[in-house]
C-alpha atoms as a PDB file:
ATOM      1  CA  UNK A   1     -85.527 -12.220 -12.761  1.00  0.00           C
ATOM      2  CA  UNK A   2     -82.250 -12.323 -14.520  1.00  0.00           C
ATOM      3  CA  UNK A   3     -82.747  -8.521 -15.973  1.00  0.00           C
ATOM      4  CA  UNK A   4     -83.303  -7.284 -12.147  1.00  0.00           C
ATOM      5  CA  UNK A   5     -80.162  -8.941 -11.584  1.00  0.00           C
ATOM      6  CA  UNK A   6     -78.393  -7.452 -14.149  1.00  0.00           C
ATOM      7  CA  UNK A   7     -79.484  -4.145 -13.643  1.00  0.00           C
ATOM      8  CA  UNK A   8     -78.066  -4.249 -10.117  1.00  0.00           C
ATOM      9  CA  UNK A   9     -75.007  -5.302 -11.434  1.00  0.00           C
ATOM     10  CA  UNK A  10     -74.570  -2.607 -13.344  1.00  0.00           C
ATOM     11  CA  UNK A  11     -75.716  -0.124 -10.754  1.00  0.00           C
ATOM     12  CA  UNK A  12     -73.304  -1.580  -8.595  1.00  0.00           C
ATOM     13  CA  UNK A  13     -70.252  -0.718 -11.238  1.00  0.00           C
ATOM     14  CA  UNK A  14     -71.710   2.863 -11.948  1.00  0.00           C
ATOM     15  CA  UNK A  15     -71.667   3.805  -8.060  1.00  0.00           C
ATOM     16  CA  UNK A  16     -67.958   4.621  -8.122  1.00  0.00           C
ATOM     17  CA  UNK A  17     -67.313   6.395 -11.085  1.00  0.00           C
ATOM     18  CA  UNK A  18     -70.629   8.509  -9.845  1.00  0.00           C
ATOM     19  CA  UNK A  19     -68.447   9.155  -6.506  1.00  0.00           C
ATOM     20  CA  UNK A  20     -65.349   9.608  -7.749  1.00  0.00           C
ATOM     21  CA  UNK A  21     -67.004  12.628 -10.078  1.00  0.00           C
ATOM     22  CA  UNK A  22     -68.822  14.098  -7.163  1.00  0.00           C
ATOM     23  CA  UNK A  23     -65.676  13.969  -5.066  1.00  0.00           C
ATOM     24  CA  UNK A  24     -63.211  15.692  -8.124  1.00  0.00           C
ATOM     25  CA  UNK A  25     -66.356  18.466  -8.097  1.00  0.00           C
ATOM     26  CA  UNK A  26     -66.473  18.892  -4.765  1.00  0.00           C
ATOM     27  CA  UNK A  27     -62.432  19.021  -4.533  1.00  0.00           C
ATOM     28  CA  UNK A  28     -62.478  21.564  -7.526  1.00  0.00           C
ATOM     29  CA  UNK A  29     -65.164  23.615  -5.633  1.00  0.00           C
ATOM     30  CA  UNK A  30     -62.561  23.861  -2.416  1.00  0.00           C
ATOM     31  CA  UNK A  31     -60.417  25.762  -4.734  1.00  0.00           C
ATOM     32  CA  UNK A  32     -59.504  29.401  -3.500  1.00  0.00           C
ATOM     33  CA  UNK A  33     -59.282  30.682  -7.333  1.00  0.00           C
ATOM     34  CA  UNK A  34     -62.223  31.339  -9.820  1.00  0.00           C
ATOM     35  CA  UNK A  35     -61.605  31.064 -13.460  1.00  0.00           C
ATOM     36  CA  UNK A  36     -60.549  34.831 -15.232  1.00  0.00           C
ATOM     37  CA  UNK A  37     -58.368  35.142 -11.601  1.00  0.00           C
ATOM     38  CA  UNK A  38     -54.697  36.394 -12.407  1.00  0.00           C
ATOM     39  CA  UNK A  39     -52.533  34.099 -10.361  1.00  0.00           C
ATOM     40  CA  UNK A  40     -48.639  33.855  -9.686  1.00  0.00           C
ATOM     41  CA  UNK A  41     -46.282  30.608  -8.656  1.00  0.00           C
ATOM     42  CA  UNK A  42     -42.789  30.134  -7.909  1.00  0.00           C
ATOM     43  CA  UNK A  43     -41.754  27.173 -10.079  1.00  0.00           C
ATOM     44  CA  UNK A  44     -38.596  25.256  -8.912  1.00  0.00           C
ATOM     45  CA  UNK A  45     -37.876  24.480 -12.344  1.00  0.00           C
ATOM     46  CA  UNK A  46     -38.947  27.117 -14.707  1.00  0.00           C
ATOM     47  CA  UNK A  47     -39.117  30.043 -12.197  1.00  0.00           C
ATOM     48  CA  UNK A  48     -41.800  32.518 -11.767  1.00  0.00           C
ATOM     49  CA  UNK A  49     -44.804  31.707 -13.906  1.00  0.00           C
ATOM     50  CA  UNK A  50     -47.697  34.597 -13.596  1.00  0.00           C
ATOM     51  CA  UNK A  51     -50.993  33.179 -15.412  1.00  0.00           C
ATOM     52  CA  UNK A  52     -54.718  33.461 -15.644  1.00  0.00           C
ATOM     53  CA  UNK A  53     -56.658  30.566 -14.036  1.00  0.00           C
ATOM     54  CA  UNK A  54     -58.829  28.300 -17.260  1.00  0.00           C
ATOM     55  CA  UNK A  55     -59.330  25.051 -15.347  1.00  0.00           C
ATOM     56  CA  UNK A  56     -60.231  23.928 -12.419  1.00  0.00           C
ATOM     57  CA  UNK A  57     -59.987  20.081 -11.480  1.00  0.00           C
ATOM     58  CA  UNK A  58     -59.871  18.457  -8.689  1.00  0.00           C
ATOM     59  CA  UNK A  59     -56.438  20.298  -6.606  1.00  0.00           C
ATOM     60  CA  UNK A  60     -55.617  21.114  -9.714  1.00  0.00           C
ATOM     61  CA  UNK A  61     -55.567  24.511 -11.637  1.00  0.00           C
ATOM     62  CA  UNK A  62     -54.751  25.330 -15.458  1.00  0.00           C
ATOM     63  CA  UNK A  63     -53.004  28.514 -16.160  1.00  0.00           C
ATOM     64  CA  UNK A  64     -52.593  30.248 -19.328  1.00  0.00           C
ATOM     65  CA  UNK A  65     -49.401  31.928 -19.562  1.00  0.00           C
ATOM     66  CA  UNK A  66     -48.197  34.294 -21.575  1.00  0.00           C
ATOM     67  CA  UNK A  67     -46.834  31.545 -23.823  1.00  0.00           C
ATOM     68  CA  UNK A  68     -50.520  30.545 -24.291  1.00  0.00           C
ATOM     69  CA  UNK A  69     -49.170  27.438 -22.902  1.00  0.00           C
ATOM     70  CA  UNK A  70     -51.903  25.602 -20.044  1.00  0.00           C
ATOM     71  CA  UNK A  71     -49.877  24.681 -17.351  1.00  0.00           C
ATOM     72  CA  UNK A  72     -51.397  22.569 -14.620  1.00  0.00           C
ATOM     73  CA  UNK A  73     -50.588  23.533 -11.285  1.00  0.00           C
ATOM     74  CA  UNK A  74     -51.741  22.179  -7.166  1.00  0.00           C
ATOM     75  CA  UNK A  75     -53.963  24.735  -5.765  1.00  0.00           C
ATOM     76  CA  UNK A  76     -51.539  25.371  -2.930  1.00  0.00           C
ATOM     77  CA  UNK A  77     -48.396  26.405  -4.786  1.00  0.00           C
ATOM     78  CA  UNK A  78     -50.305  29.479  -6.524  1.00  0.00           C
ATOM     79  CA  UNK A  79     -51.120  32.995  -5.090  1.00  0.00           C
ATOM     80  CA  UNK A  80     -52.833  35.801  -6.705  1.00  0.00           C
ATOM     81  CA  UNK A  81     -50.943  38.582  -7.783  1.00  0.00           C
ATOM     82  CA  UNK A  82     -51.004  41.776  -5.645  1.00  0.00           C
END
């Protein structure tokens, strides 16, 4: 009986890294932009930084800029270009 409790124990540490990963896929899924999408944000900081979107995880999108720097950016400060 020890090895059934055992393997509950470790079932019971794998069930939230298993939700946490469906809930970063499902978060990732939410976002507006596909990857290949030409996207533009108004930086504080740096300014306006126009990119193509790489990454996708969780809010968070990667850009490539022109730079070839990957910058991560939330989801809800980008906006494709027109």
């Amino acid at each position: 009986m020890p090895e059934a409790k055992e393997r509950v124990s470790a079932t019971r540490w794998q069930f939230p890294s298993l939700l946490t990963a469906v809930l970063t896929r499902l978060r990732a899924a939410m976002v507006p932009y596909g990857i290949g999408d030409c996207v533009v944000t108004d930086d504080p900081f740096v300014g306006r930084i126009e990119g193509i979107v790489e990454l996708k995880q969780g809010n968070l999108v990667g850009l490539r800029t022109l730079g070839d720097d990957l910058v991560l950016y939330d989801y809800r400060m980008l906006r494709l270009v027109e």
